[in-house]
N, C-alpha and C. Protein backbone atom coordinates (compact mmCIF):
# COMPACT_ATOMS: atom_id res chain seq x y z
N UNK A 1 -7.91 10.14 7.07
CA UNK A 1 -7.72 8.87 6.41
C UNK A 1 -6.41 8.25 6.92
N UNK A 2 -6.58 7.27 7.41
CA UNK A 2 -5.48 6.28 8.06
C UNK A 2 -4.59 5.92 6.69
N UNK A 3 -3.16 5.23 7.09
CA UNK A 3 -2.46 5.85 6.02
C UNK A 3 -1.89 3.87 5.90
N UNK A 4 -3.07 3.74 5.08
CA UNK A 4 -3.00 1.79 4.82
C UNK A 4 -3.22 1.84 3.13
N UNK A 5 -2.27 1.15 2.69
CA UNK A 5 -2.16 0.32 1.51
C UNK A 5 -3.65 0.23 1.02
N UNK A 6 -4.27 0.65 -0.02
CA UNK A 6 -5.45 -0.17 -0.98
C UNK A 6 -5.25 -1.03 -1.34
N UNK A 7 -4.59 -1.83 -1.79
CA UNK A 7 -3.87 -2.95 -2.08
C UNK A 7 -3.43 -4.10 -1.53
N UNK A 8 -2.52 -3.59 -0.93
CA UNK A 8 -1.96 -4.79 -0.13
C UNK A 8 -2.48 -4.82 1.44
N UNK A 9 -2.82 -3.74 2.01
CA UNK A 9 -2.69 -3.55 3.44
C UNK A 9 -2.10 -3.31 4.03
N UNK A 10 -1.19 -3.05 3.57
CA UNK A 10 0.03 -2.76 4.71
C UNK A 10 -0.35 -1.66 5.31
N UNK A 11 0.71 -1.69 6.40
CA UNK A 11 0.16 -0.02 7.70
C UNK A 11 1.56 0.30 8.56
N UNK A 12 1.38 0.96 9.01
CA UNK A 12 2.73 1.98 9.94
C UNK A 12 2.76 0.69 10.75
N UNK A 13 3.82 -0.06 11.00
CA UNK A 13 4.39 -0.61 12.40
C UNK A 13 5.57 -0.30 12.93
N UNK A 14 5.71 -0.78 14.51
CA UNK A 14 6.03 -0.01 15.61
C UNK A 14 7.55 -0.90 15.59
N UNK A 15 8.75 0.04 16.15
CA UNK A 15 9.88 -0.60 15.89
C UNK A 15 10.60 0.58 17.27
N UNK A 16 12.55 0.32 17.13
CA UNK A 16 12.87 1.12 17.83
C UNK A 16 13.89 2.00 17.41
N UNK A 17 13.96 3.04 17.90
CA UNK A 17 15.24 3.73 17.29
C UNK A 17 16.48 3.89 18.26
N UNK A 18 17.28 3.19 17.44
CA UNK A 18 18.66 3.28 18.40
C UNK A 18 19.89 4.15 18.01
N UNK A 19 19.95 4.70 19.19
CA UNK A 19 21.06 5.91 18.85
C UNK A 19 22.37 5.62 18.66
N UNK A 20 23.30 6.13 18.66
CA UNK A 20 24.75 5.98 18.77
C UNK A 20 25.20 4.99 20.30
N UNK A 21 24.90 5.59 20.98
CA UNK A 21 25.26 5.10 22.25
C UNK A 21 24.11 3.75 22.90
N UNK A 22 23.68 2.97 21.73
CA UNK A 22 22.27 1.94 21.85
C UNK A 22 21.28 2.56 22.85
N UNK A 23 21.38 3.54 23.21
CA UNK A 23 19.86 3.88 23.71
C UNK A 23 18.58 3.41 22.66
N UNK A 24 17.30 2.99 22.98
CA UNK A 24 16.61 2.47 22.15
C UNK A 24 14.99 3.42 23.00
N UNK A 25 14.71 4.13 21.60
CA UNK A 25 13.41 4.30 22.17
C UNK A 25 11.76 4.22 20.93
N UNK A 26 11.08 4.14 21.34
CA UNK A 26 10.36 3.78 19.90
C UNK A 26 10.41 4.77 19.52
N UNK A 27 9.82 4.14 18.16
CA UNK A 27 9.20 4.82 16.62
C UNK A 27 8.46 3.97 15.95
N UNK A 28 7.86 4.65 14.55
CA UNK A 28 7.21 4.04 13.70
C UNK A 28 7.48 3.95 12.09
N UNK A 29 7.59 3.16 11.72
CA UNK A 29 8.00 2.94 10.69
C UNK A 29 6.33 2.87 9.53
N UNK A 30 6.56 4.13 8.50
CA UNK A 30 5.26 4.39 8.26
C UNK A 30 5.38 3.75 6.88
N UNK A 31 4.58 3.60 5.86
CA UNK A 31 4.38 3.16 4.76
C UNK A 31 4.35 4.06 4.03
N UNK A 32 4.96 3.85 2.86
CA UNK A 32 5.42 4.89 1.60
C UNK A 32 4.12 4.86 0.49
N UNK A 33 3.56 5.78 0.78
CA UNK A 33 1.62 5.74 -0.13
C UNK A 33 2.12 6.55 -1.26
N UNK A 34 1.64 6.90 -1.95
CA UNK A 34 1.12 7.46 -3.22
C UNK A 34 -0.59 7.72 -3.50
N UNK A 35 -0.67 8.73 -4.02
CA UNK A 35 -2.16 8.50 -4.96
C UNK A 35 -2.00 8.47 -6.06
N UNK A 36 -2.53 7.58 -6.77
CA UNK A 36 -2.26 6.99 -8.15
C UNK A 36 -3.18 6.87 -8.97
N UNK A 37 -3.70 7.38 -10.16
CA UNK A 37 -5.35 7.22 -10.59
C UNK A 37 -4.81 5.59 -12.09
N UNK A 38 -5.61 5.06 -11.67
CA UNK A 38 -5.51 3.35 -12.80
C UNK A 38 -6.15 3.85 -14.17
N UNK A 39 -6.24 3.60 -14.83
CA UNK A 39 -7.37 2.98 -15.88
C UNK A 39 -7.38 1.82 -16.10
N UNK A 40 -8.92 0.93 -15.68
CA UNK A 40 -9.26 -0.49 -15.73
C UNK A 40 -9.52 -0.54 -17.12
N UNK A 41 -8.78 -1.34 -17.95
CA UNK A 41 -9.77 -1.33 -18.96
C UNK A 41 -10.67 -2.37 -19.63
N UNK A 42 -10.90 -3.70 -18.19
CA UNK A 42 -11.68 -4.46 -18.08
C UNK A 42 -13.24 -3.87 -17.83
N UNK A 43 -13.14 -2.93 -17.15
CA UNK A 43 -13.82 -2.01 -16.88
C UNK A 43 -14.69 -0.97 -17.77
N UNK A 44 -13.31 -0.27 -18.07
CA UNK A 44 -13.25 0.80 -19.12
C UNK A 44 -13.59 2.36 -17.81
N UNK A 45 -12.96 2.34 -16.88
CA UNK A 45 -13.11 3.27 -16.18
C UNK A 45 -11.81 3.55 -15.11
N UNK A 46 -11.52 4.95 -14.67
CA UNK A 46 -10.56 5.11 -13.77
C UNK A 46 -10.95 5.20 -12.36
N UNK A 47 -9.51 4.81 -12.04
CA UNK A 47 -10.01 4.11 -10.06
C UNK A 47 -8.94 5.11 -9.67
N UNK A 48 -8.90 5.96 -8.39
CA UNK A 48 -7.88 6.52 -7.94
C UNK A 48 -7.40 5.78 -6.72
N UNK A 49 -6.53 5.09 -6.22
CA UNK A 49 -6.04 4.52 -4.78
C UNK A 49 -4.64 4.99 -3.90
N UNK A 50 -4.91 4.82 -2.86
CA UNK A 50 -3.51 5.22 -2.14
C UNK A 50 -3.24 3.50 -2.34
N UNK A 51 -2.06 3.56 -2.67
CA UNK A 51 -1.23 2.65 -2.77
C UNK A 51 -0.01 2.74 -2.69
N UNK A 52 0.94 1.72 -1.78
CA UNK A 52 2.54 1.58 -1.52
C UNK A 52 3.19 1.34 -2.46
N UNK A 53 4.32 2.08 -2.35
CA UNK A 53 5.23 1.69 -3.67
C UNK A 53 5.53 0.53 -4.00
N UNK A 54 5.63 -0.77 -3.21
CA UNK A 54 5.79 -1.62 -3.41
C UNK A 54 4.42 -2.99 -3.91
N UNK A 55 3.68 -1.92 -3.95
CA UNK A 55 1.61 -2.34 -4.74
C UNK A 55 2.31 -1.80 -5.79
N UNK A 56 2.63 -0.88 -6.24
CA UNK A 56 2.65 -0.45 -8.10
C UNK A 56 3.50 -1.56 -8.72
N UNK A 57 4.88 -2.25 -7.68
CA UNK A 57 5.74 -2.69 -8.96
C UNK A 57 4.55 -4.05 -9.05
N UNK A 58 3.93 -4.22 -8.13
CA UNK A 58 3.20 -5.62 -8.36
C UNK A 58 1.75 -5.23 -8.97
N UNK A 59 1.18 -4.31 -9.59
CA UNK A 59 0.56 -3.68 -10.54
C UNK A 59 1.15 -3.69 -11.85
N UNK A 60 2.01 -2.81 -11.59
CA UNK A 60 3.29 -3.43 -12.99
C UNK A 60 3.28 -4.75 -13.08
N UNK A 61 3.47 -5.52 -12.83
CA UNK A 61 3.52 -6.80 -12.97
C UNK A 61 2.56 -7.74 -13.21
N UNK A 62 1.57 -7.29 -12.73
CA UNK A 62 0.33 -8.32 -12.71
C UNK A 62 -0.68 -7.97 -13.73
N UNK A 63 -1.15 -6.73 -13.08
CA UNK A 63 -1.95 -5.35 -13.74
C UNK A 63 -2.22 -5.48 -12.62
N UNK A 64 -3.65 -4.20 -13.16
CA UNK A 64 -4.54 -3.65 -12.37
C UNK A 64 -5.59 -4.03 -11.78
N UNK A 65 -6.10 -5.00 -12.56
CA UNK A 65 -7.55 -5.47 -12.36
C UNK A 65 -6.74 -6.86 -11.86
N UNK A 66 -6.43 -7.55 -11.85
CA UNK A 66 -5.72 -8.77 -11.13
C UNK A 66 -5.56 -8.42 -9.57
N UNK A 67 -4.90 -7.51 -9.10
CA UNK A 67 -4.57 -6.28 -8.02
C UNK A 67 -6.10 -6.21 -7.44
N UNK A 68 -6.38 -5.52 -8.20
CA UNK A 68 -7.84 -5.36 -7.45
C UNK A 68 -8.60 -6.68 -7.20
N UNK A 69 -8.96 -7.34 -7.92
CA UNK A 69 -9.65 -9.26 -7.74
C UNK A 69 -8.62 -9.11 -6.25
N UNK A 70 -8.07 -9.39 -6.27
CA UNK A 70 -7.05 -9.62 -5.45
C UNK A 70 -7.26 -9.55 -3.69
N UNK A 71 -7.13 -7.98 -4.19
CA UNK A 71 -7.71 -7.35 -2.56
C UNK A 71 -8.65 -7.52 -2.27
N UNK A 72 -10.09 -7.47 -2.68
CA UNK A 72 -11.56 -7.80 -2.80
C UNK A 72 -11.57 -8.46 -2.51
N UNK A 73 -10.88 -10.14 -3.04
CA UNK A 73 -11.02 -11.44 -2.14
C UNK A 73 -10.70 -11.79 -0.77
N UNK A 74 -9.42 -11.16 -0.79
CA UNK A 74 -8.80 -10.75 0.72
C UNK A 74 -9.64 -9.77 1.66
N UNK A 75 -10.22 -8.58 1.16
CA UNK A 75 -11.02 -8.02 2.10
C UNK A 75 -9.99 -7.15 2.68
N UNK A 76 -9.37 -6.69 1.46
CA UNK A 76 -8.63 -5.22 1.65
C UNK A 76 -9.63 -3.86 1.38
N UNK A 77 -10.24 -4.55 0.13
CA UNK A 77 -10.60 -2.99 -0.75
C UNK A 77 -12.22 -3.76 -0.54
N UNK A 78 -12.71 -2.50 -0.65
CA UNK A 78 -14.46 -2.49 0.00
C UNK A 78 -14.85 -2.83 -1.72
């Protein structure tokens, strides 16, 4: 399983790492996932998702089921 946001989408992108002496060579800068289980209770059922830490505070914030509408429209989450 590729390591992308349920949520938002986000994914590992490519950057460089520079040393002391600016030598620069790549890397990747990966995304901070979690598995997290919801309870919808529009629903009345639990969803488990990998999601970025920065999807929960906007879960916190929104909810859950808003989050989800969300991605679905976008054509994040199947």
């Amino acid at each position: 399983m590729s390591r992308i946001c349920q949520i938002t989408g986000k994914k590992a992108m490519g950057g460089n790492k520079v040393s002391h002496s600016n030598a620069k060579s790549r890397r990747q800068f990966k995304v901070n996932l979690k598995r997290k289980r919801f309870f919808v209770p529009e629903t009345g059922e639990w969803v488990t998702l990998r999601v970025s830490t920065s999807a929960l505070k906007n879960i916190n914030k929104l909810g859950i089921y808003a989050c989800l509408k969300d991605a679905k429209e976008n054509g994040i989450l199947a």
